[in-house]
C-alpha atoms as a PDB file:
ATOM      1  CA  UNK A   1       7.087 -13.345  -2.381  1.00  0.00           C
ATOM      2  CA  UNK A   2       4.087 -10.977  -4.148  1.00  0.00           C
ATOM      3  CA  UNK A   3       5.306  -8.338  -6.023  1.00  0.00           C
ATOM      4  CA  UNK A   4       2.638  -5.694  -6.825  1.00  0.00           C
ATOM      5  CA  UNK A   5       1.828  -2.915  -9.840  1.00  0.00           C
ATOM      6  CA  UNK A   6       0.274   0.445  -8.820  1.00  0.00           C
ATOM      7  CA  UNK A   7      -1.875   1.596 -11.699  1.00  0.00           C
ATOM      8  CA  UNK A   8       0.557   4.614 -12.954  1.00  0.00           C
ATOM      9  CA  UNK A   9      -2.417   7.486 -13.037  1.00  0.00           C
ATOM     10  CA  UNK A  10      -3.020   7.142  -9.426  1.00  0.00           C
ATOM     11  CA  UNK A  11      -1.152   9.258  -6.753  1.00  0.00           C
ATOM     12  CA  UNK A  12      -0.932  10.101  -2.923  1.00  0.00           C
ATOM     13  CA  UNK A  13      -0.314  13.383  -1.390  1.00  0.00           C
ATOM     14  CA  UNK A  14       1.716  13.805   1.715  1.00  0.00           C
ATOM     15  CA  UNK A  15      -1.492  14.293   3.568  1.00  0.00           C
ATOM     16  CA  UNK A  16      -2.585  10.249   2.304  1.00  0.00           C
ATOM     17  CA  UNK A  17      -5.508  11.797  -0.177  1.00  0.00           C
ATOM     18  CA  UNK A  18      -5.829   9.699  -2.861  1.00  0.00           C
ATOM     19  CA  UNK A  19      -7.229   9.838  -6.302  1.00  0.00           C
ATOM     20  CA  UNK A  20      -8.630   7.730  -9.214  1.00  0.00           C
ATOM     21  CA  UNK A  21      -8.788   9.994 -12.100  1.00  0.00           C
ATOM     22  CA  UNK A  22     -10.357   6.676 -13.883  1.00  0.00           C
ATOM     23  CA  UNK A  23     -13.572   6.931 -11.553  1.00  0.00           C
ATOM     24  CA  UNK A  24     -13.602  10.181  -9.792  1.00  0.00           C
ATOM     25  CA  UNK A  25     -13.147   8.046  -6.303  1.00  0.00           C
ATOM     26  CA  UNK A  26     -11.147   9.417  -3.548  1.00  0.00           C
ATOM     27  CA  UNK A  27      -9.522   7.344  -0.761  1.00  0.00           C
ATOM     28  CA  UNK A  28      -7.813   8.658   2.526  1.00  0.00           C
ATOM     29  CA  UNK A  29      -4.909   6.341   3.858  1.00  0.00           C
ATOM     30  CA  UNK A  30      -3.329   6.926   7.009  1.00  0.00           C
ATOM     31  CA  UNK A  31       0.330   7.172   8.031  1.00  0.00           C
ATOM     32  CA  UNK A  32       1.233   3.483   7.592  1.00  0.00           C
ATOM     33  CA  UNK A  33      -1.059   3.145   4.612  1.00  0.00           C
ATOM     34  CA  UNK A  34       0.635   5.785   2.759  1.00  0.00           C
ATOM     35  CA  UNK A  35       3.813   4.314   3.538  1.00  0.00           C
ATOM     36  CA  UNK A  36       2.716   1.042   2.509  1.00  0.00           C
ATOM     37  CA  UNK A  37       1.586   2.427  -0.722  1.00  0.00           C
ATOM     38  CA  UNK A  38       4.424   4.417  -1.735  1.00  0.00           C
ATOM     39  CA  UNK A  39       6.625   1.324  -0.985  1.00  0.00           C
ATOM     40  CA  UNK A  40       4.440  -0.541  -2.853  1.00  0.00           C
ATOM     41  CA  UNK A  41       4.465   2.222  -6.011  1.00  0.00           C
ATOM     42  CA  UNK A  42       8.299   1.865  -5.695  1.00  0.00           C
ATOM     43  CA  UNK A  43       8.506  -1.678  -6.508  1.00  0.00           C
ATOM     44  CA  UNK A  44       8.618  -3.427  -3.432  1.00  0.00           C
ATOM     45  CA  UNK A  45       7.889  -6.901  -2.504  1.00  0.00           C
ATOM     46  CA  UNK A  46       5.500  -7.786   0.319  1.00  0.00           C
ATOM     47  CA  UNK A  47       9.108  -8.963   2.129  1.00  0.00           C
ATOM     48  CA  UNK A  48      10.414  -6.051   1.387  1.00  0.00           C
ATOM     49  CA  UNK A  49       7.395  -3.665   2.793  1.00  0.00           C
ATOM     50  CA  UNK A  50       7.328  -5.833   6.153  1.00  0.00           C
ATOM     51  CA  UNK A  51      11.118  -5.470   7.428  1.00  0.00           C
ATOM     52  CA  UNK A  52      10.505  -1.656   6.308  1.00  0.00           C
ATOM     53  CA  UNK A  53       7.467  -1.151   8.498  1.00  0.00           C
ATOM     54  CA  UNK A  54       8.463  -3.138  11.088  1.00  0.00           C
ATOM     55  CA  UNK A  55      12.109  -1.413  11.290  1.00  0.00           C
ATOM     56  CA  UNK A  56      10.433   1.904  11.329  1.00  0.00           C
ATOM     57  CA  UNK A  57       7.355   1.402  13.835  1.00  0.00           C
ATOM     58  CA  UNK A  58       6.795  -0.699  16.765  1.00  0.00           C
ATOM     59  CA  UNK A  59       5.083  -3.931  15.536  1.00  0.00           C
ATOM     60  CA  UNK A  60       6.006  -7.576  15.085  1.00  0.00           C
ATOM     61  CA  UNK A  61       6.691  -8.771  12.149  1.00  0.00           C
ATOM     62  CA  UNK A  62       3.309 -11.672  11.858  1.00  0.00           C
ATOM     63  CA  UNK A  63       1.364  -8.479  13.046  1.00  0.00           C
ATOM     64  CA  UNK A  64       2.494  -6.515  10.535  1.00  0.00           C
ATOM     65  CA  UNK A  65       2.056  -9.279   7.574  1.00  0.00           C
ATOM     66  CA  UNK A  66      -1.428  -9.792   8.633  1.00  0.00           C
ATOM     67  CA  UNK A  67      -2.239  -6.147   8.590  1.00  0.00           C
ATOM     68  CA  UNK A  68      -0.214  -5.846   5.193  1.00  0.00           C
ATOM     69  CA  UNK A  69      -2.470  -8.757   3.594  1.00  0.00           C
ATOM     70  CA  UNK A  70      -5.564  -6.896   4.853  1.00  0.00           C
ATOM     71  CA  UNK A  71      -4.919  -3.768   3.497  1.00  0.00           C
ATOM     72  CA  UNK A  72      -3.586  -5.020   0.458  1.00  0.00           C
ATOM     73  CA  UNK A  73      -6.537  -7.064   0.034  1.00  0.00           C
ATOM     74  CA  UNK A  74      -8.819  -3.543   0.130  1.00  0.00           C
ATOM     75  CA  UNK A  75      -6.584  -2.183  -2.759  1.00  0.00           C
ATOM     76  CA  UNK A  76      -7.134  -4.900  -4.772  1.00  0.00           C
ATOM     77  CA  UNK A  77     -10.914  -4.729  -3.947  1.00  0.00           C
ATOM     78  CA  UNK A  78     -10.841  -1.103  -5.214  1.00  0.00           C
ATOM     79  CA  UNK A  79      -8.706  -1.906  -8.132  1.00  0.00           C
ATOM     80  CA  UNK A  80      -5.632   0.003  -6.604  1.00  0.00           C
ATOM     81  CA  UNK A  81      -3.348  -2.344  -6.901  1.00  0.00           C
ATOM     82  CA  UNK A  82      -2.805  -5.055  -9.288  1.00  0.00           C
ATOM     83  CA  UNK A  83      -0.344  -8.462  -8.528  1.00  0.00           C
ATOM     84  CA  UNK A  84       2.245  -9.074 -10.806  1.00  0.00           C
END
């Protein structure tokens, strides 16, 4: 079970803009991305993120992991997101 570290100066408005003061680089995430991320900024496990999404929206929960791993794949490619 992954537990993950948001880098504290980052941020996501309601509307899923987000910014890297660090950089200047801007990232849009969508509904379930922003989700994802603020779960993820609150301290929660990969375990933890699934049975939220999946209780909330209409996907299985092997769907949902492999869409979770993807995008938290990207935020570690963009240095968004650091495992712990």
């Amino acid at each position: 079970m992954s537990k993950f570290m948001i880098p504290a100066n980052l941020a996501v408005s309601d509307t899923g803009f987000l910014f890297m003061p660090s950089t200047g680089e801007t990232f849009t995430l969508n509904e379930i991305g922003r989700k994802i991320f603020k779960l993820l900024q609150l301290g929660k496990s990969e375990d933890e993120v699934v049975t939220d999404i999946c209780g909330n929206y209409d996907v299985d929960a092997g769907t949902c992991r492999k869409d979770l791993d993807d995008f938290v794949g990207q935020l570690k490619n963009y240095s968004l997101l650091n495992e712990i």
